[in-house]
Protein backbone atom coordinates (compact mmCIF):
# COMPACT_ATOMS: atom_id res chain seq x y z
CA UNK A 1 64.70 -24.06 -33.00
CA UNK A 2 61.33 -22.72 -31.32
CA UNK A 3 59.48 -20.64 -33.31
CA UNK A 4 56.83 -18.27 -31.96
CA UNK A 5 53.77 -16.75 -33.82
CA UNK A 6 51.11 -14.27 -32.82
CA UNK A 7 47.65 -14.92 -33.18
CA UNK A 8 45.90 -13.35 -35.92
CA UNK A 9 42.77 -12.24 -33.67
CA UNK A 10 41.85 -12.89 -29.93
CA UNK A 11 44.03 -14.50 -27.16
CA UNK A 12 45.46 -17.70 -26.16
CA UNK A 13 42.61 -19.66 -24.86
CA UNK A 14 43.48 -20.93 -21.27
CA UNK A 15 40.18 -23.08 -21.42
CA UNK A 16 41.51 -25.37 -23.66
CA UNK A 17 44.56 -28.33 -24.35
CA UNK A 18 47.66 -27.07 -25.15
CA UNK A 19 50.30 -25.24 -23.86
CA UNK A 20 50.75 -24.16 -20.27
CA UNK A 21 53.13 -21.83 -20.28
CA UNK A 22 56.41 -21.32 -21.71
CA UNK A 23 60.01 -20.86 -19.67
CA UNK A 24 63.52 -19.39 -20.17
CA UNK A 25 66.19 -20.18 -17.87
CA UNK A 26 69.21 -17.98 -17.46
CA UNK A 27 71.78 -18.02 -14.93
CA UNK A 28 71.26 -16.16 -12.18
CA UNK A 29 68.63 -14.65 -9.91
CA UNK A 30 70.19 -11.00 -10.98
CA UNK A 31 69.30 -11.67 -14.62
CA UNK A 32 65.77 -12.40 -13.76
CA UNK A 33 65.65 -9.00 -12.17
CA UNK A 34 67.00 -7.28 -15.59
CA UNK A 35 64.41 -9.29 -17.57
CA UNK A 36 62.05 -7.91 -15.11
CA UNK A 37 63.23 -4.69 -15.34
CA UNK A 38 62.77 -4.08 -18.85
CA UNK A 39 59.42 -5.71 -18.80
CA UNK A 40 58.28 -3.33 -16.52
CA UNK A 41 59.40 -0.62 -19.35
CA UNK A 42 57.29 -2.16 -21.90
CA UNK A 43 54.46 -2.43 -19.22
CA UNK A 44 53.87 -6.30 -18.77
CA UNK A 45 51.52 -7.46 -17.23
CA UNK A 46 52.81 -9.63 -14.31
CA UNK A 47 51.10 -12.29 -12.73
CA UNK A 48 53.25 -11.73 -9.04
CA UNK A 49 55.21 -9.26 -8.25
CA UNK A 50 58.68 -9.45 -8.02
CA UNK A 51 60.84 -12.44 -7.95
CA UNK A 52 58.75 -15.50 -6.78
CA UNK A 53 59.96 -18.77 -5.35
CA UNK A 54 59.24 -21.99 -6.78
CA UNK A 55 57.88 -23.37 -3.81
CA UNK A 56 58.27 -22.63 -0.38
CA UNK A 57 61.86 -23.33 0.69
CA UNK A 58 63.00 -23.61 -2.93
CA UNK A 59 66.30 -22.15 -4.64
CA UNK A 60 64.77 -22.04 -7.95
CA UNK A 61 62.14 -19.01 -8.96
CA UNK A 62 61.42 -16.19 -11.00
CA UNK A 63 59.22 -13.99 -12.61
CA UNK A 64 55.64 -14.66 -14.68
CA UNK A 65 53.63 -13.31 -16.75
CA UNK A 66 51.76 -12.71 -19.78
CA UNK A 67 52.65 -11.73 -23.90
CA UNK A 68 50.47 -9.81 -25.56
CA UNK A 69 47.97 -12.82 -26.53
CA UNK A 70 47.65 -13.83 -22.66
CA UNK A 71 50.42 -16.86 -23.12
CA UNK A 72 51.61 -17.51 -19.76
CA UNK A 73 55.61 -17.08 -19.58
CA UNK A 74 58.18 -17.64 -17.10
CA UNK A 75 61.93 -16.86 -16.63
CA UNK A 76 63.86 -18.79 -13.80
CA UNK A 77 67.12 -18.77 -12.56
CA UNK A 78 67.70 -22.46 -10.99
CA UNK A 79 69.20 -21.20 -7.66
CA UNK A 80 69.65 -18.21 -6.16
CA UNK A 81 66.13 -17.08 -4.98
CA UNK A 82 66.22 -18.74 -1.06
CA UNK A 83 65.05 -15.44 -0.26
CA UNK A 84 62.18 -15.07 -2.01
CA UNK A 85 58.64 -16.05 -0.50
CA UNK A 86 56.53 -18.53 -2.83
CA UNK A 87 52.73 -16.98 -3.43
CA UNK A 88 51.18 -20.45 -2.95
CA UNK A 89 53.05 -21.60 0.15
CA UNK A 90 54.57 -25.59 -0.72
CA UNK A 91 52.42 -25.73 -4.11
CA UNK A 92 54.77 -25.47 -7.18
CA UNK A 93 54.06 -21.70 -8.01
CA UNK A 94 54.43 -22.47 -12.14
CA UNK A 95 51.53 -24.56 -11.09
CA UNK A 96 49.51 -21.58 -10.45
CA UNK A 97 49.03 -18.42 -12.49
C-alpha cells in the first residue's frame, strides 16, 4: 500500500533529500496518452510535452510532470514509444526534469 498526503503549506522542496519523483507504469503507450489526456483537462502542468522517450533509441517513455505541491511524477509504458524523440538526447530523461 502507498499512501499519499498533501502538504499542509508550501511545496515539495526539490533542494533537499528525499524523493525524486514518483512513477506508474501501465501497459501501453496508448494509455499514457489517456492519462495525458485527462491531465491536460485538469490543467497539469507538464514538464515535456507529449510522450517522451526514455532515452534516445529507447522503447520505454512517457509523460512527466508535476501535482499540485511540485512532486515530480511520471507514467511509463515499458515499450511502445520507439517513436518518440528523448528531450535530453542519450541521458535517461527521468534523470532530468
Amino acid at each position: 500500500m502507498l499512501t499519499l498526503w498533501e502538504q499542509s503549506s508550501g511545496e515539495f522542496s526539490a533542494a533537499t533529500p528525499g524523493l525524486h519523483h514518483l512513477s506508474f507504469q501501465v501497459d501501453s503507450v496508448r494509455q499514457v496518452q489517456q492519462v495525458e489526456a485527462i491531465l491536460k483537462q485538469l490543467s497539469t502542468v507538464f514538464v515535456h510535452d507529449g510522450v517522451v522517450a526514455h532515452r534516445e533509441g529507447a522503447t520505454s517513455g512517457g509523460i512527466f510532470f508535476t501535482d499540485p505541491d511540485g512532486i515530480r511524477l511520471e507514467v511509463f509504458a515499458a515499450s511502445g514509444a520507439e517513436q518518440h524523440q528523448a528531450p535530453v538526447g542519450d541521458a535517461p530523461t527521468c534523470g532530468f526534469f
